[in-house]
PDB file of N, CA and C in Angstrom:
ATOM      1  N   UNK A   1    -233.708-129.826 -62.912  1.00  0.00           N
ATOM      2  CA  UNK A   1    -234.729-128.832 -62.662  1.00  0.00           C
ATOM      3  C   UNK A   1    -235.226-128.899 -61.219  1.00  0.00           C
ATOM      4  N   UNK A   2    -235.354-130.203 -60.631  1.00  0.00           N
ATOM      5  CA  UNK A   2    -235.708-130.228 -59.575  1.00  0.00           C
ATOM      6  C   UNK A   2    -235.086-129.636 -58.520  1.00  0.00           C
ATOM      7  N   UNK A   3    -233.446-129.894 -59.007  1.00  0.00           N
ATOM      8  CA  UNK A   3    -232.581-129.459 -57.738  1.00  0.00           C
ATOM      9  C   UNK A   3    -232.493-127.738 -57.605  1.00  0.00           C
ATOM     10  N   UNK A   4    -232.941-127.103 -58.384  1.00  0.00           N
ATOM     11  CA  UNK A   4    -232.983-125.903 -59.240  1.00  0.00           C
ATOM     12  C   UNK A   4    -234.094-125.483 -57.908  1.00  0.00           C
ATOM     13  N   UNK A   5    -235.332-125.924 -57.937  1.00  0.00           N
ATOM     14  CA  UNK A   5    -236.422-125.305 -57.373  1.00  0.00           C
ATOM     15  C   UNK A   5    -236.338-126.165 -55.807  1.00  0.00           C
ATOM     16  N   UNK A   6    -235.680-127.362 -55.421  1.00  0.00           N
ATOM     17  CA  UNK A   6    -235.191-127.714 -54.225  1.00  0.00           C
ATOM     18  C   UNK A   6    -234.501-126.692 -53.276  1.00  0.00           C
ATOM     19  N   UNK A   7    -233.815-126.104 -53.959  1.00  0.00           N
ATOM     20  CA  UNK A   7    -232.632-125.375 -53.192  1.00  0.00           C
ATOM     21  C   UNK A   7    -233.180-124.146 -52.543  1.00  0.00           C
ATOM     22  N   UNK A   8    -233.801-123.081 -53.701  1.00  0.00           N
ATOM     23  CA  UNK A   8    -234.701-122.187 -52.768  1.00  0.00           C
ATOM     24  C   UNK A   8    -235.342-122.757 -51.996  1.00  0.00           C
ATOM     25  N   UNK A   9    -236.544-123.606 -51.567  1.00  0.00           N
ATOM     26  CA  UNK A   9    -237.353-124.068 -51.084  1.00  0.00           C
ATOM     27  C   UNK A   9    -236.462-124.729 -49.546  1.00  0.00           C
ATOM     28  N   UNK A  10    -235.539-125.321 -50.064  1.00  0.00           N
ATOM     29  CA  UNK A  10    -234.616-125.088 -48.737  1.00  0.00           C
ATOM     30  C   UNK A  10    -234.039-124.439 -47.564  1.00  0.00           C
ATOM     31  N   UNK A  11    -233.566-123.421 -48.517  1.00  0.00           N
ATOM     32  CA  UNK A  11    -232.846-121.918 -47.886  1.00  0.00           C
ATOM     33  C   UNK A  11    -234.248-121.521 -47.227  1.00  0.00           C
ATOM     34  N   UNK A  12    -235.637-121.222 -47.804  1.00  0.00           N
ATOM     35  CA  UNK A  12    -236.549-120.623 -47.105  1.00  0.00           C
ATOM     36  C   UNK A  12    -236.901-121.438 -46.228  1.00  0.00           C
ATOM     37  N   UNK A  13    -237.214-122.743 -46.100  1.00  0.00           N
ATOM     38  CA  UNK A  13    -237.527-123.221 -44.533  1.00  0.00           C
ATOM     39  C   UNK A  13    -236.865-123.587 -43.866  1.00  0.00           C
ATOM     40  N   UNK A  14    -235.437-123.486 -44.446  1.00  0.00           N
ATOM     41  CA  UNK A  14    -234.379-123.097 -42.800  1.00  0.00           C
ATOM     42  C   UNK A  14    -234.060-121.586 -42.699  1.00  0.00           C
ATOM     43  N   UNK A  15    -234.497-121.326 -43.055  1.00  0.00           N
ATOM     44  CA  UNK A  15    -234.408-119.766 -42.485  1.00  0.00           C
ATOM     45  C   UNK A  15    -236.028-119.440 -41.324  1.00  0.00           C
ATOM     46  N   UNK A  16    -236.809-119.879 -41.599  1.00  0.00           N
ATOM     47  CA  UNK A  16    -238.006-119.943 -41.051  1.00  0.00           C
ATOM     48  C   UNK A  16    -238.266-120.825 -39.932  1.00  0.00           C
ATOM     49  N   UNK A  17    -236.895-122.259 -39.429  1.00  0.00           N
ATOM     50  CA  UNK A  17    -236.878-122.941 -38.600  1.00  0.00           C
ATOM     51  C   UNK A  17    -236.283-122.043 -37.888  1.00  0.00           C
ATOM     52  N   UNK A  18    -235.050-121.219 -38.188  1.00  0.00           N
ATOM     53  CA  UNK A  18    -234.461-120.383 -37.534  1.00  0.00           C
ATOM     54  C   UNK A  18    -234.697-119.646 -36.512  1.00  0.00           C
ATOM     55  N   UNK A  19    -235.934-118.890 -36.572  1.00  0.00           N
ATOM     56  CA  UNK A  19    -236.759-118.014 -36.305  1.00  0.00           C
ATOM     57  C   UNK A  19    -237.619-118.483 -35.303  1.00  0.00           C
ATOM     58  N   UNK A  20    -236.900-118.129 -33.970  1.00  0.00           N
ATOM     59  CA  UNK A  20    -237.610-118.628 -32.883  1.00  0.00           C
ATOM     60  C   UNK A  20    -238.229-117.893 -32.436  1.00  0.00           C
ATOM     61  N   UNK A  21    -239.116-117.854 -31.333  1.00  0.00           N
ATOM     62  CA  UNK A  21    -239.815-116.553 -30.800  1.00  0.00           C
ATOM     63  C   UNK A  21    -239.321-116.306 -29.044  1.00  0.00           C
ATOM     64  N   UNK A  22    -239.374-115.266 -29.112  1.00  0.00           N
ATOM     65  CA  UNK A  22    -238.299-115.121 -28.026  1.00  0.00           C
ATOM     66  C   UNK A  22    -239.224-114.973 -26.509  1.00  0.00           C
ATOM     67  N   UNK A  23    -238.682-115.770 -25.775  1.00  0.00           N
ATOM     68  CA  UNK A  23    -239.311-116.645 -24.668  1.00  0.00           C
ATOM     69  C   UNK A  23    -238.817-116.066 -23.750  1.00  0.00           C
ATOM     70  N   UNK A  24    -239.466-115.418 -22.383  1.00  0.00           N
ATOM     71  CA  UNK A  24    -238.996-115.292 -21.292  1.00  0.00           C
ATOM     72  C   UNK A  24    -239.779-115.602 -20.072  1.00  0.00           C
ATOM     73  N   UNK A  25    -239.019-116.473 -19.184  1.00  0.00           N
ATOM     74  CA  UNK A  25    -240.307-116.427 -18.224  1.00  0.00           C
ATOM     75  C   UNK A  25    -240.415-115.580 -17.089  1.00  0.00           C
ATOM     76  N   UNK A  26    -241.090-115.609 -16.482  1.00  0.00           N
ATOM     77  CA  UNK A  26    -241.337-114.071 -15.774  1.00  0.00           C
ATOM     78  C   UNK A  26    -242.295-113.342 -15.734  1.00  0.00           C
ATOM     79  N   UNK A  27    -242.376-112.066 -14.899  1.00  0.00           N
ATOM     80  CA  UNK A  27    -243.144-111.245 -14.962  1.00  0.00           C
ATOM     81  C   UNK A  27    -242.527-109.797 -15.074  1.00  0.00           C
ATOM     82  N   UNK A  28    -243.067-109.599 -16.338  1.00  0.00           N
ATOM     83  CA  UNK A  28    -242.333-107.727 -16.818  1.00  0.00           C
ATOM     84  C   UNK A  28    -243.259-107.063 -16.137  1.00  0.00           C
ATOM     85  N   UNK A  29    -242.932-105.780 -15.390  1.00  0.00           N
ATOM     86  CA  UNK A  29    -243.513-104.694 -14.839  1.00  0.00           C
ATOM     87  C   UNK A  29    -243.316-103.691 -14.929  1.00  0.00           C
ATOM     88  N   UNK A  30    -243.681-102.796 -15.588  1.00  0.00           N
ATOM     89  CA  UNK A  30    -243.744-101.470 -16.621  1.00  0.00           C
ATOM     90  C   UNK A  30    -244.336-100.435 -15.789  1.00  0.00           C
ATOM     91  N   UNK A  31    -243.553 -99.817 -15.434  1.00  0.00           N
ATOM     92  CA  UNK A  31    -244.421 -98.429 -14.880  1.00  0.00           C
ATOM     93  C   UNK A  31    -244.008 -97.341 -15.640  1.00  0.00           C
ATOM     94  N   UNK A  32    -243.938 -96.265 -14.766  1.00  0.00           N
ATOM     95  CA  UNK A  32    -243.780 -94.514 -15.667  1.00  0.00           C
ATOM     96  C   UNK A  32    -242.443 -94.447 -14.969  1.00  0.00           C
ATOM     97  N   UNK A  33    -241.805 -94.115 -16.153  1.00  0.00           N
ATOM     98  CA  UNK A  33    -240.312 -94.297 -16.278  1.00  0.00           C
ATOM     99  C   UNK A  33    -240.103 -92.527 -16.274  1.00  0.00           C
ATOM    100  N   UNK A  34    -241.057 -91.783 -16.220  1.00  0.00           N
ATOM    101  CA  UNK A  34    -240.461 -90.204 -15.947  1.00  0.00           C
ATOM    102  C   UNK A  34    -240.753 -89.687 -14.674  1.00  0.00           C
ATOM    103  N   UNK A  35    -241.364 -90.757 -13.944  1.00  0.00           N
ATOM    104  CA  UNK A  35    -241.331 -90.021 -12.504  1.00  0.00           C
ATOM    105  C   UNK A  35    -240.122 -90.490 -11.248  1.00  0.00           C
ATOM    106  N   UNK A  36    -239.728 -89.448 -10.691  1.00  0.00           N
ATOM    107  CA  UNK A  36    -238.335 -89.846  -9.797  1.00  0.00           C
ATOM    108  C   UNK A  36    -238.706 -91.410  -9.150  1.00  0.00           C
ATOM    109  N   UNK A  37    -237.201 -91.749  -8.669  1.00  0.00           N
ATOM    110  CA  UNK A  37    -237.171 -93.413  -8.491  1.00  0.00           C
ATOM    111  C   UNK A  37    -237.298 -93.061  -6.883  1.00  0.00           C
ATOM    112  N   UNK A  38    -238.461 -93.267  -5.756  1.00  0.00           N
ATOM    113  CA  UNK A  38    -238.239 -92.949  -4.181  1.00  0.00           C
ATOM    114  C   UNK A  38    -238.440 -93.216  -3.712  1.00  0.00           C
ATOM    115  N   UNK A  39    -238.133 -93.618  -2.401  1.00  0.00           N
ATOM    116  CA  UNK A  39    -238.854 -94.507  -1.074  1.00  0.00           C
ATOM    117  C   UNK A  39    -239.585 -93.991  -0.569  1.00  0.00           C
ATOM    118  N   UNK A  40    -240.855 -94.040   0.108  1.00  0.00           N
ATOM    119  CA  UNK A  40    -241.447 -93.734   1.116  1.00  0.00           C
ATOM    120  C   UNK A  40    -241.984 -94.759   2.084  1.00  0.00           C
ATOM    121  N   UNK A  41    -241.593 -94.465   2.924  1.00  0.00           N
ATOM    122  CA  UNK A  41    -241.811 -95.228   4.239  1.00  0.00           C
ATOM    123  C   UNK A  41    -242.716 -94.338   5.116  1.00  0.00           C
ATOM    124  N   UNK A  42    -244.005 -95.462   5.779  1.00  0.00           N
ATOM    125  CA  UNK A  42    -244.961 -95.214   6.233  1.00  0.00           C
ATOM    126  C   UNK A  42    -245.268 -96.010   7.351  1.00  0.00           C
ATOM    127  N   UNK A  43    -244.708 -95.211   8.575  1.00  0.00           N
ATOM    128  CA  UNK A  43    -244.942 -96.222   9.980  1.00  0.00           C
ATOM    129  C   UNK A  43    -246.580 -96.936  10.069  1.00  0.00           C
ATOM    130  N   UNK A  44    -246.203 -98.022  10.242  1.00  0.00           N
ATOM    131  CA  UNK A  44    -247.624 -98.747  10.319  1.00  0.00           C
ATOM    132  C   UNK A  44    -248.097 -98.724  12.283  1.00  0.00           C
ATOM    133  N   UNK A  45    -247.150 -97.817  12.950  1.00  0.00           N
ATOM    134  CA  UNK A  45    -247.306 -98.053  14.510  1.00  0.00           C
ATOM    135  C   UNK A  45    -246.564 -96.818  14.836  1.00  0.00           C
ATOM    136  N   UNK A  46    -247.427 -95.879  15.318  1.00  0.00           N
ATOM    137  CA  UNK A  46    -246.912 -94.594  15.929  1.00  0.00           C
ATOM    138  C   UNK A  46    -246.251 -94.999  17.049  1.00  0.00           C
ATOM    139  N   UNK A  47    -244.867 -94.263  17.691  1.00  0.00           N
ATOM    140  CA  UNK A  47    -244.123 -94.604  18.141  1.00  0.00           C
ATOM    141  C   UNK A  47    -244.870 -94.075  19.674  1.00  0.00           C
ATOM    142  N   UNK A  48    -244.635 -94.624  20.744  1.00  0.00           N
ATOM    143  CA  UNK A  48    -244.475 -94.366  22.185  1.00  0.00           C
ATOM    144  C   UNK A  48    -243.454 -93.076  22.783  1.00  0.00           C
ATOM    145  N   UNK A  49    -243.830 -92.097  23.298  1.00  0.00           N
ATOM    146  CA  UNK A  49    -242.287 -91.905  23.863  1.00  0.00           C
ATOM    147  C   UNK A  49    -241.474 -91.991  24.422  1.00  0.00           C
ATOM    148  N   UNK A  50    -241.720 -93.464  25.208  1.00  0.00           N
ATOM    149  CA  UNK A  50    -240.656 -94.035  26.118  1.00  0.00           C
ATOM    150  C   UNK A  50    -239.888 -95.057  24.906  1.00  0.00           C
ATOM    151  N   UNK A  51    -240.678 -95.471  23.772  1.00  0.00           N
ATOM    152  CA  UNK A  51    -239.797 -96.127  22.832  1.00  0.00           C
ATOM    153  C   UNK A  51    -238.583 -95.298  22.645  1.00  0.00           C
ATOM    154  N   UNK A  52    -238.580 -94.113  21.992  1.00  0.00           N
ATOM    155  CA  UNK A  52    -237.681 -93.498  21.233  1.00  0.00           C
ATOM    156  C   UNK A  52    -236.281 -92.951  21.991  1.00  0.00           C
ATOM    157  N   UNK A  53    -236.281 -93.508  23.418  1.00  0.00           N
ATOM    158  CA  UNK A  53    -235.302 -93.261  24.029  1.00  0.00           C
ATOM    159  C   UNK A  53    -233.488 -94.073  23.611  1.00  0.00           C
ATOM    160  N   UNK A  54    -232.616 -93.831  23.026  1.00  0.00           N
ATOM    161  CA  UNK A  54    -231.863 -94.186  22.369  1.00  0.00           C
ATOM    162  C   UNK A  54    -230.516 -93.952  23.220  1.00  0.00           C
ATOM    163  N   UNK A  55    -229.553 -94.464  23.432  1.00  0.00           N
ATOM    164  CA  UNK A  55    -228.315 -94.227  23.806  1.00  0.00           C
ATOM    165  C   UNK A  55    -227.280 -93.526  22.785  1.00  0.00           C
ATOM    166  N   UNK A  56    -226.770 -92.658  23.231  1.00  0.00           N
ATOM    167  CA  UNK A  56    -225.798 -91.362  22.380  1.00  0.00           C
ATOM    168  C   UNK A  56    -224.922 -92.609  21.543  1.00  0.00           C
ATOM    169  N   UNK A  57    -224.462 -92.247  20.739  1.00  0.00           N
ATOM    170  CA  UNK A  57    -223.170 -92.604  19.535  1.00  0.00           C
ATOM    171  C   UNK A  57    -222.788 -93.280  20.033  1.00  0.00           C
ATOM    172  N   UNK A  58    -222.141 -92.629  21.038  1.00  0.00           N
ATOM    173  CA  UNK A  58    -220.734 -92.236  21.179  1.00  0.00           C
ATOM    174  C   UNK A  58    -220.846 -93.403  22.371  1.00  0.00           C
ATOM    175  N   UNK A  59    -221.349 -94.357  23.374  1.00  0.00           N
ATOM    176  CA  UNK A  59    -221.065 -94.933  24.047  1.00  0.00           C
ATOM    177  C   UNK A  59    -222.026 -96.500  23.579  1.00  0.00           C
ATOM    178  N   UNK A  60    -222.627 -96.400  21.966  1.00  0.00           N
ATOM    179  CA  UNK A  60    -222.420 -97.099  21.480  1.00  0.00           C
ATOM    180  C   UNK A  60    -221.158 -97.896  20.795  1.00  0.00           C
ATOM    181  N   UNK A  61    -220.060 -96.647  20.464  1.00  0.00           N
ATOM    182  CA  UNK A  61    -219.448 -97.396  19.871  1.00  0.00           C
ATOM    183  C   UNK A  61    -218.160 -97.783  21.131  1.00  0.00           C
ATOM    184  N   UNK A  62    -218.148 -96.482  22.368  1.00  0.00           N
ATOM    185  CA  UNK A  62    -217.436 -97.531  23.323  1.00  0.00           C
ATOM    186  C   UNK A  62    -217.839 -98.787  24.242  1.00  0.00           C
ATOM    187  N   UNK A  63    -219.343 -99.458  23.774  1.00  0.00           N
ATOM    188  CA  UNK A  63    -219.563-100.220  24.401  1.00  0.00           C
ATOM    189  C   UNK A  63    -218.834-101.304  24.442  1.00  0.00           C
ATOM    190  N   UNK A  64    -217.754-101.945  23.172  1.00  0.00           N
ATOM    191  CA  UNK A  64    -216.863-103.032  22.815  1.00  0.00           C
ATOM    192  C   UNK A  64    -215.922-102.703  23.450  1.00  0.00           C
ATOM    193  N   UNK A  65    -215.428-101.578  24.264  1.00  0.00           N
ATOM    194  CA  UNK A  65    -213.931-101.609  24.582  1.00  0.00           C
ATOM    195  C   UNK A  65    -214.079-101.677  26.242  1.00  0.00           C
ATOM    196  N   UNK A  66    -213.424-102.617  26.745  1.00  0.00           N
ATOM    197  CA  UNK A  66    -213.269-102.926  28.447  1.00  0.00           C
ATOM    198  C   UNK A  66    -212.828-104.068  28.822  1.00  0.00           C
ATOM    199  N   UNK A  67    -212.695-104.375  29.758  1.00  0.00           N
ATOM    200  CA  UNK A  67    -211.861-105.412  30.198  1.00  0.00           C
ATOM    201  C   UNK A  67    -212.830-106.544  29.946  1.00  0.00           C
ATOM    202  N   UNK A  68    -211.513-108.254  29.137  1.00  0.00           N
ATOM    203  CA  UNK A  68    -212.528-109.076  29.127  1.00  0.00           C
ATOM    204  C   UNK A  68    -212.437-110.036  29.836  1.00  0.00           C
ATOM    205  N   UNK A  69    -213.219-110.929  30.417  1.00  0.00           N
ATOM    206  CA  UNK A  69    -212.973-111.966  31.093  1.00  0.00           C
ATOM    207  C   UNK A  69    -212.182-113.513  30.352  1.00  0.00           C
ATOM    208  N   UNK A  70    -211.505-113.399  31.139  1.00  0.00           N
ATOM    209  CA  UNK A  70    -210.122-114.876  30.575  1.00  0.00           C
ATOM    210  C   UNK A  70    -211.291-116.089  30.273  1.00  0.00           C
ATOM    211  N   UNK A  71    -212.184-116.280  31.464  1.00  0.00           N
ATOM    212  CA  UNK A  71    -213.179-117.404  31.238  1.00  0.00           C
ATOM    213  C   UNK A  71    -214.246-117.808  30.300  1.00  0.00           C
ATOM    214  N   UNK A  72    -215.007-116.469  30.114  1.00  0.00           N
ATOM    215  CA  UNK A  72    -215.394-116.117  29.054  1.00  0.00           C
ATOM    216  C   UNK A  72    -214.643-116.043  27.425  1.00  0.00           C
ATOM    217  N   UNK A  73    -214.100-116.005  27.623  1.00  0.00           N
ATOM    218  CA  UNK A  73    -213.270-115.958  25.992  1.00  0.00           C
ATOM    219  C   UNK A  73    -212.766-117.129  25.669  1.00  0.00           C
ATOM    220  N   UNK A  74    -212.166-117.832  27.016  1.00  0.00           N
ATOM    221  CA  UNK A  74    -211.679-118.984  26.574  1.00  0.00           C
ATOM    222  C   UNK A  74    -213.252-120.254  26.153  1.00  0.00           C
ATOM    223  N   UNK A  75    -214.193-119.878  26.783  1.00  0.00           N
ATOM    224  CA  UNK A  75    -215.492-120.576  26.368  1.00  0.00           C
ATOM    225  C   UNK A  75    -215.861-120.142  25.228  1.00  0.00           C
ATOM    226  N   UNK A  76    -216.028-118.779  24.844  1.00  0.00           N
ATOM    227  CA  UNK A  76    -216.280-118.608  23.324  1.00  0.00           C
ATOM    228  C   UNK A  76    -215.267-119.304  22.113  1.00  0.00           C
ATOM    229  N   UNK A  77    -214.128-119.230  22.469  1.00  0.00           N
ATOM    230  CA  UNK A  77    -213.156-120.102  21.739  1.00  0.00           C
ATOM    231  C   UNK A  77    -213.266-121.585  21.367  1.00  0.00           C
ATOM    232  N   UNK A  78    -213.347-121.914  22.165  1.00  0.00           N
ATOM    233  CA  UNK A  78    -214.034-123.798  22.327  1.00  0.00           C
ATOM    234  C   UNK A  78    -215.227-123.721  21.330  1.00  0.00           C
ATOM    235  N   UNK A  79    -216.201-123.261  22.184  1.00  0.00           N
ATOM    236  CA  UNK A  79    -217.320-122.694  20.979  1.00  0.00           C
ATOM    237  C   UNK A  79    -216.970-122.822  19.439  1.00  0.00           C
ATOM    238  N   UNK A  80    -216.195-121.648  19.492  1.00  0.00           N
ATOM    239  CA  UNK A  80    -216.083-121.737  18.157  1.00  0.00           C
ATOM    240  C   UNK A  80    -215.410-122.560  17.303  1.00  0.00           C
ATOM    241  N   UNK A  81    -214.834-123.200  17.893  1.00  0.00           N
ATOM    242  CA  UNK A  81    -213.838-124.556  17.803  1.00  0.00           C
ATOM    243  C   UNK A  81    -214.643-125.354  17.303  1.00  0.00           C
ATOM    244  N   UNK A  82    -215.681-125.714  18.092  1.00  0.00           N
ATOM    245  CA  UNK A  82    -216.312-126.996  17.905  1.00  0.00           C
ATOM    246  C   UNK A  82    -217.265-126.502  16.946  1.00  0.00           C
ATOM    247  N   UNK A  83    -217.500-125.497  16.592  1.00  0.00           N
ATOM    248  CA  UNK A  83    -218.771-125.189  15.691  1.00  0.00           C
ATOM    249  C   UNK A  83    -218.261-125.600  14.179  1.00  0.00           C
ATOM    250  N   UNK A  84    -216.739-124.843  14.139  1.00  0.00           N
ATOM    251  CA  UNK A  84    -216.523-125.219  13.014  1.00  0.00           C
ATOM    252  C   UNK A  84    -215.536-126.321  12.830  1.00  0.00           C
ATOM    253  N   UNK A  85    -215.073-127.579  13.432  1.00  0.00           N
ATOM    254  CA  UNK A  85    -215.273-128.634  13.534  1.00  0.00           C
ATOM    255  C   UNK A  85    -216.330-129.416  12.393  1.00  0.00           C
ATOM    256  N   UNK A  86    -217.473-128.942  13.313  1.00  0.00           N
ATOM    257  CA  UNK A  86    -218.832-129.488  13.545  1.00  0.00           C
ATOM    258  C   UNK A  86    -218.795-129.338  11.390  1.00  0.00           C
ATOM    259  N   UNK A  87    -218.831-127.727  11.330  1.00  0.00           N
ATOM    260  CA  UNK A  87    -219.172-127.956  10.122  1.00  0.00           C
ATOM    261  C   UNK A  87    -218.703-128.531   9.163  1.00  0.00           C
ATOM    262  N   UNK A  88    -217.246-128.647   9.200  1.00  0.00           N
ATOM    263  CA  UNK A  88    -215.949-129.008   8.406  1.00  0.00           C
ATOM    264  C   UNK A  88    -216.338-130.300   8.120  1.00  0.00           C
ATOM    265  N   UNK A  89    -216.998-131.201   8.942  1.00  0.00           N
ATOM    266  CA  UNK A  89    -217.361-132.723   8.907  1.00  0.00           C
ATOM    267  C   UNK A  89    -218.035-132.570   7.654  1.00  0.00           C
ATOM    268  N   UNK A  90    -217.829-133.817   6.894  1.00  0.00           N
ATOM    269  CA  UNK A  90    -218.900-134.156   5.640  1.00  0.00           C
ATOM    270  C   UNK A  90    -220.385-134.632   6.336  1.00  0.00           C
TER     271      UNK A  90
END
């Protein structure tokens, strides 16, 4: 008889150990999920107009192409030689 009324009494408090509560750590932040997703950006420093003077594209992107110096390159090389050297060491 005992084992009779053991067994339920079993099944129900492992089913009830089971039953964890679900843990997250963190911080949830809930806003309004029907208004568009958007950036706005808001200069904190009105610009000058000698700031906003900018060089065209186009001699940005030929600024990399011209003759390079042998001396120079061969020093950046070393450079970089020894840097990663340097790191490769334990």
């Amino acid at each position: 008889m005992t084992r009779w009324l053991a067994l339920p009494l079993l099944i129900c408090f492992g089913t009830l150990n089971a039953e964890e509560p679900d843990r997250r750590l963190g911080m949830n932040i809930i806003g309004n999920n029907e208004t568009p997703r958007t950036l706005i950006i808001v200069p904190w420093k009105s610009a000058q107009p000698g700031d906003l003077t900018l060089r065209p594209l186009n001699s940005l992107v030929e600024a990399g192409i011209g003759p390079l110096d042998p001396d120079v390159v061969r020093r950046e090389l070393r450079l970089r030689a020894a840097t990663q050297a340097r790191e490769q060491r334990p």
